[in-house]
C-alpha atoms as a PDB file:
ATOM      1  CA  UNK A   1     153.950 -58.676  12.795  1.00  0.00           C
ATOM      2  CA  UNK A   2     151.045 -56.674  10.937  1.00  0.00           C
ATOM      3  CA  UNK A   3     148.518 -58.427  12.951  1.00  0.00           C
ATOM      4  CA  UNK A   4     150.332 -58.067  16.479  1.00  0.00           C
ATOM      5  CA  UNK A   5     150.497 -54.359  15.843  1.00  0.00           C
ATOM      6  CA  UNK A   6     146.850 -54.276  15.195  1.00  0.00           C
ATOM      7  CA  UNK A   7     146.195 -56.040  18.375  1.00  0.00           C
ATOM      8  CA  UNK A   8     148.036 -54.208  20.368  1.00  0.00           C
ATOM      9  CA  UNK A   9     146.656 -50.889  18.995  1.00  0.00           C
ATOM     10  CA  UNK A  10     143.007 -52.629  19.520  1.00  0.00           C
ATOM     11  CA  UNK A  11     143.863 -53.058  22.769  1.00  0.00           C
ATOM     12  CA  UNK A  12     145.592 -49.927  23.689  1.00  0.00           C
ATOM     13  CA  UNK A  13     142.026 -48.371  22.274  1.00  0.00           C
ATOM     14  CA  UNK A  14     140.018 -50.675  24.426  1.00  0.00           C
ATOM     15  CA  UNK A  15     142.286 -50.013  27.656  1.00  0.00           C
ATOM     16  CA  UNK A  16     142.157 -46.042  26.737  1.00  0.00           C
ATOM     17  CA  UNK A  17     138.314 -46.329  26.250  1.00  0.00           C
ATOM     18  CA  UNK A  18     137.840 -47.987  29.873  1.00  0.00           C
ATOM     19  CA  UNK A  19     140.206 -45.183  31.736  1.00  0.00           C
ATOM     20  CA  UNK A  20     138.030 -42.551  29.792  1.00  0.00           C
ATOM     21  CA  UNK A  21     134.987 -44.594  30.950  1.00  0.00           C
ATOM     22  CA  UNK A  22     135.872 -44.728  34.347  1.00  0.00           C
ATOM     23  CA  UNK A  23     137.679 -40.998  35.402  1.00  0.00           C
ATOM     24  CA  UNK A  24     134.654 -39.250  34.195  1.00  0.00           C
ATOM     25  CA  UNK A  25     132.381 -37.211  36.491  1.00  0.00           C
ATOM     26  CA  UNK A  26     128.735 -36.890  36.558  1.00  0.00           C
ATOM     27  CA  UNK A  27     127.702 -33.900  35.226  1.00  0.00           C
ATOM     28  CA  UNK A  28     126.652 -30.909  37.872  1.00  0.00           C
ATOM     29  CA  UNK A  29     123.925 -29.083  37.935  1.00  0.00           C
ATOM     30  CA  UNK A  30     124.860 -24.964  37.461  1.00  0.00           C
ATOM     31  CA  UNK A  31     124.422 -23.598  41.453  1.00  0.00           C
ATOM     32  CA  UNK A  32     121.027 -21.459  41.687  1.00  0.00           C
ATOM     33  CA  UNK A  33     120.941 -17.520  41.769  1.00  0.00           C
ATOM     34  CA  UNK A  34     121.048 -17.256  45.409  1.00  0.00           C
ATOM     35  CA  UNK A  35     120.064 -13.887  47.773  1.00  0.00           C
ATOM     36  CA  UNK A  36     122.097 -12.560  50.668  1.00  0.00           C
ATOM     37  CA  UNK A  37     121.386  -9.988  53.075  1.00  0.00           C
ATOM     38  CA  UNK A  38     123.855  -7.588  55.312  1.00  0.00           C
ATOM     39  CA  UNK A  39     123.554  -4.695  57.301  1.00  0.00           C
ATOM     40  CA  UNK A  40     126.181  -1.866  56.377  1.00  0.00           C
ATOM     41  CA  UNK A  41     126.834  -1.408  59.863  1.00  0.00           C
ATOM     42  CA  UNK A  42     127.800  -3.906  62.854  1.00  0.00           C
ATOM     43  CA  UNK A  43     127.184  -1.156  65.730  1.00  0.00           C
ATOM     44  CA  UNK A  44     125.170   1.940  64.644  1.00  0.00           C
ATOM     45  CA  UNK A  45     124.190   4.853  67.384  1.00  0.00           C
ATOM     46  CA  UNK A  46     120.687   4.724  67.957  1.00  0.00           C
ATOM     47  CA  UNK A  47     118.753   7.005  65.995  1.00  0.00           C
ATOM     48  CA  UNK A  48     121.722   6.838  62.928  1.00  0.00           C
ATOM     49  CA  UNK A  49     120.846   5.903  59.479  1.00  0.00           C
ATOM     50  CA  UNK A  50     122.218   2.726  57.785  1.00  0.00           C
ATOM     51  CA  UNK A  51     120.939  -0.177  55.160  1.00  0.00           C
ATOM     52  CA  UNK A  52     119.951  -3.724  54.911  1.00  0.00           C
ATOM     53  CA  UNK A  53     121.232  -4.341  51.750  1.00  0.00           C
ATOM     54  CA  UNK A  54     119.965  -8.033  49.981  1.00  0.00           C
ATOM     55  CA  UNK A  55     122.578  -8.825  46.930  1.00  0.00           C
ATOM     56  CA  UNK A  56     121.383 -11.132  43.642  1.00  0.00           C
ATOM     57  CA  UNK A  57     123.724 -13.611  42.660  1.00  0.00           C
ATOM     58  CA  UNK A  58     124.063 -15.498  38.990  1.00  0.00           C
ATOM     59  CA  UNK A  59     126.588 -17.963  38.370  1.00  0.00           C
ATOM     60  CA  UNK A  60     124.810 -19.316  35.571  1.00  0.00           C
ATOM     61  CA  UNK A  61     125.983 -15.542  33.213  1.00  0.00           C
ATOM     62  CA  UNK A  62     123.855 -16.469  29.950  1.00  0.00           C
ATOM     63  CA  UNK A  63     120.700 -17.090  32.553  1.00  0.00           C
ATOM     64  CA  UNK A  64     117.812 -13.934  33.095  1.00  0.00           C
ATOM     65  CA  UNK A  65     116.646 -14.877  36.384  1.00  0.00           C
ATOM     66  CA  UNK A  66     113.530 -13.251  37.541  1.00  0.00           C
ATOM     67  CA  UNK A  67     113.242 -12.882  41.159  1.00  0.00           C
ATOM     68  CA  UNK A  68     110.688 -12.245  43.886  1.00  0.00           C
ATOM     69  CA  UNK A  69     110.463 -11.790  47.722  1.00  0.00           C
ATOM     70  CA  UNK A  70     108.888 -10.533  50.511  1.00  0.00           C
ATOM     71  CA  UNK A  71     110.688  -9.117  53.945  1.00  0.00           C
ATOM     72  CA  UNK A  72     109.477  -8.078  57.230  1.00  0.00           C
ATOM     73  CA  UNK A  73     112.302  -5.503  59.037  1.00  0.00           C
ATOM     74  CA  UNK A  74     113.119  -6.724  62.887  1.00  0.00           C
ATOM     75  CA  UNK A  75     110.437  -4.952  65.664  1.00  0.00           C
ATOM     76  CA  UNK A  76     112.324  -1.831  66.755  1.00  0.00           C
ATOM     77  CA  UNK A  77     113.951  -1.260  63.061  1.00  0.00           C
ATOM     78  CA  UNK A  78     112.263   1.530  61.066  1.00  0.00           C
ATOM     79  CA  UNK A  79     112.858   3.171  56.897  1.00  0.00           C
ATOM     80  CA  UNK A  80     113.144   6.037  56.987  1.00  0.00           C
ATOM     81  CA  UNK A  81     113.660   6.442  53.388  1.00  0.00           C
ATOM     82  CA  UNK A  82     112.530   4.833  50.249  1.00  0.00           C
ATOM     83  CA  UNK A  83     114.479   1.277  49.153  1.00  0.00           C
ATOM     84  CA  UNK A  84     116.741   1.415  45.916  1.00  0.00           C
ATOM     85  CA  UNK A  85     118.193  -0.989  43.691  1.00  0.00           C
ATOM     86  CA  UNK A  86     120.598  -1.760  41.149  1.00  0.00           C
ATOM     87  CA  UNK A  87     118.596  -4.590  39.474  1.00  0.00           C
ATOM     88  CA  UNK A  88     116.499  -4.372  36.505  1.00  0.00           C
ATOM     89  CA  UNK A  89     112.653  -3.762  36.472  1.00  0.00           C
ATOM     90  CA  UNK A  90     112.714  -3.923  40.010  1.00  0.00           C
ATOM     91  CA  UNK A  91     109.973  -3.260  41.959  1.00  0.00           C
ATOM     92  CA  UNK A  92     109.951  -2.382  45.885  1.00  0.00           C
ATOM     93  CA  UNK A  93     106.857  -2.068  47.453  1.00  0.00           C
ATOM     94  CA  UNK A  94     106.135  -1.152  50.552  1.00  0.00           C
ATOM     95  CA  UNK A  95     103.179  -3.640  51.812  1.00  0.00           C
ATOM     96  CA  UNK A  96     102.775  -2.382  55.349  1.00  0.00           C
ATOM     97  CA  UNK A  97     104.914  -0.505  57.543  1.00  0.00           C
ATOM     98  CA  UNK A  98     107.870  -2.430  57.921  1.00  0.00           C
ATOM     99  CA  UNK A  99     107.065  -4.863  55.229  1.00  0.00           C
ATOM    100  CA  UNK A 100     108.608  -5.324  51.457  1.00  0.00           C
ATOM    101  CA  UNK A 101     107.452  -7.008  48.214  1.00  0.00           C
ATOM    102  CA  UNK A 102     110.326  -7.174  46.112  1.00  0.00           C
ATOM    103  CA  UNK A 103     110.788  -8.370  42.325  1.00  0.00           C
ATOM    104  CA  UNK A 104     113.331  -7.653  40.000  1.00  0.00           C
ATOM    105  CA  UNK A 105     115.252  -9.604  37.421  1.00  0.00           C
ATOM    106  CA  UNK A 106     118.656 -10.094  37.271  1.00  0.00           C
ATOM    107  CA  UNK A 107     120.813 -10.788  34.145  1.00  0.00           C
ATOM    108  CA  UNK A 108     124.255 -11.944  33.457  1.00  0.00           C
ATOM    109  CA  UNK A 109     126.782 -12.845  36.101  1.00  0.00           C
ATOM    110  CA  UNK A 110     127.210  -9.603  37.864  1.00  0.00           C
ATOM    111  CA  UNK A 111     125.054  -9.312  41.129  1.00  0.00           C
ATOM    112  CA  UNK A 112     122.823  -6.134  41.952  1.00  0.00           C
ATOM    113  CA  UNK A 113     121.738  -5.396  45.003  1.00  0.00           C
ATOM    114  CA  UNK A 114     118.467  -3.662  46.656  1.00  0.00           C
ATOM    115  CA  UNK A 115     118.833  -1.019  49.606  1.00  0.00           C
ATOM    116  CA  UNK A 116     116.360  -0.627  51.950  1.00  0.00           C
ATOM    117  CA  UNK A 117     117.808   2.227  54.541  1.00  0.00           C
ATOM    118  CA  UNK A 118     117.344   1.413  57.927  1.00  0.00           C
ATOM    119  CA  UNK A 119     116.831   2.901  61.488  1.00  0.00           C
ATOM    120  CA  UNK A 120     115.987   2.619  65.405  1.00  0.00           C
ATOM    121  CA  UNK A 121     115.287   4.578  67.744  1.00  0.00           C
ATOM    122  CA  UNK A 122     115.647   2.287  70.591  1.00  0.00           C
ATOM    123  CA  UNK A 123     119.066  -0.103  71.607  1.00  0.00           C
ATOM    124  CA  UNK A 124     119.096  -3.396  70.467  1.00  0.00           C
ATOM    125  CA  UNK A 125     120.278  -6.306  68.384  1.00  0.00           C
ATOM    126  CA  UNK A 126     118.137  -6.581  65.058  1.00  0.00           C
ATOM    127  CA  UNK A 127     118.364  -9.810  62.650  1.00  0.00           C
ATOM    128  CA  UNK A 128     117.251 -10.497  59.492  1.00  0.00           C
ATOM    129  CA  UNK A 129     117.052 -13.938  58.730  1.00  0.00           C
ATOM    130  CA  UNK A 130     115.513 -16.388  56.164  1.00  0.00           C
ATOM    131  CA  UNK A 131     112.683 -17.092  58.021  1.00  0.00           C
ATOM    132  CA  UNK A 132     111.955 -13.542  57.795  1.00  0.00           C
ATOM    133  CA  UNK A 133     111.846 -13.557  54.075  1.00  0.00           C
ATOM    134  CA  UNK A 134     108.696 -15.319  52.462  1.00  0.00           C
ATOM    135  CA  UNK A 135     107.609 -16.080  49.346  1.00  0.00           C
ATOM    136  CA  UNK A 136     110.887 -16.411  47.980  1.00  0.00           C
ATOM    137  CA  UNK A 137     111.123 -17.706  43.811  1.00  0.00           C
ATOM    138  CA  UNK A 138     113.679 -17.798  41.842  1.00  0.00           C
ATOM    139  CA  UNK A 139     116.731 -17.553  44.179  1.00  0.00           C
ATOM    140  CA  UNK A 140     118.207 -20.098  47.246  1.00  0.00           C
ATOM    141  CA  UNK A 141     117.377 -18.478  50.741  1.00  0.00           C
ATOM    142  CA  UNK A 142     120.185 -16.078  52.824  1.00  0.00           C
ATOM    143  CA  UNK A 143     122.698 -18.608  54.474  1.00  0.00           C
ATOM    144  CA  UNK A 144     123.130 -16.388  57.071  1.00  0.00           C
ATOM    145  CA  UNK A 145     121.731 -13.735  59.412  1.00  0.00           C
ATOM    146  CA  UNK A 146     122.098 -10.323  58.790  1.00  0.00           C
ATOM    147  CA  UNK A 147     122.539  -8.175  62.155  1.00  0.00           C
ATOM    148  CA  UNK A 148     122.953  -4.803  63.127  1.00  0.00           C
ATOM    149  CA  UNK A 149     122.693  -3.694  66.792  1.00  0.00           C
ATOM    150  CA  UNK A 150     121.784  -0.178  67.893  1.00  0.00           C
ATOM    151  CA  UNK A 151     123.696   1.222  70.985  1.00  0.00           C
ATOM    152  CA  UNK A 152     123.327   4.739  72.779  1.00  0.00           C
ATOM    153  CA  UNK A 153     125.721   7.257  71.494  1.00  0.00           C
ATOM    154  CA  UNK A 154     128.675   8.079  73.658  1.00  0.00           C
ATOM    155  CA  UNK A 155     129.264  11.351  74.791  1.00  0.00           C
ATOM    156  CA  UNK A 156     132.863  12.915  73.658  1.00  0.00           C
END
């Protein structure tokens, strides 16, 4: 009886082993700080002021990421103002008119974002996209286009 009880637990261990073996998942890599850009405004009257505002994401909390990017504001879109930002040791430079070098670092899990205010003086629809962004390290590209489009103002 001793020695069918040790069996039996021998194989419950064996069978217990195997499910263990078999329902366990590969293990996944933490997802990459990633950057997304927006416009604060769908429809703006032409000659208004708004932002394109790019926002630093960290899943990975314990990670400092260090980031750095360059963007090139749509023909037609103007700054009228200097860029801000929430990150640390950030760094906005303005490369030619029109044209950001940004680099900042980002730490923990809570984003930050950089503000570059925007402006036109003509009607239009303005995107920012990925491919307008170069030069990008540390973070995974926009997944989407930010747009903003510039109407006349109606009279009231």
């Amino acid at each position: 009886m001793l020695n069918q009880r040790r069996a039996l637990s021998a194989l419950l261990a064996v069978v217990t082993a195997g499910t263990l073996v078999t329902t366990a998942q590969p293990a996944q890599a933490a997802p990459q700080p990633g950057l997304s850009a927006a416009y604060s405004a769908r429809i703006a009257a032409v000659g208004s002021r708004w932002a394109l505002v790019f926002t630093v994401t960290n899943a990975d909390a314990p990670l400092v990421v260090a980031f750095s990017f360059g963007v090139s504001l749509p023909n037609g879109v103007t700054s009228p103002a200097a860029a801000t930002s929430t990150c640390a040791a950030t760094t906005v430079q303005v490369t030619s008119p029109g044209d950001y070098s940004i680099s900042g670092a980002l730490t923990g899990a809570t984003p930050c974002t950089i503000t570059v205010p925007v402006t036109s003086a003509a009607e239009g629809n303005y995107a920012t996209c990925a491919d307008d962004i170069t030069g990008l390290t540390g973070l995974t590209a926009p997944l989407r286009c930010a747009s903003i489009a510039f109407v006349a103002p109606y009279a009231s």
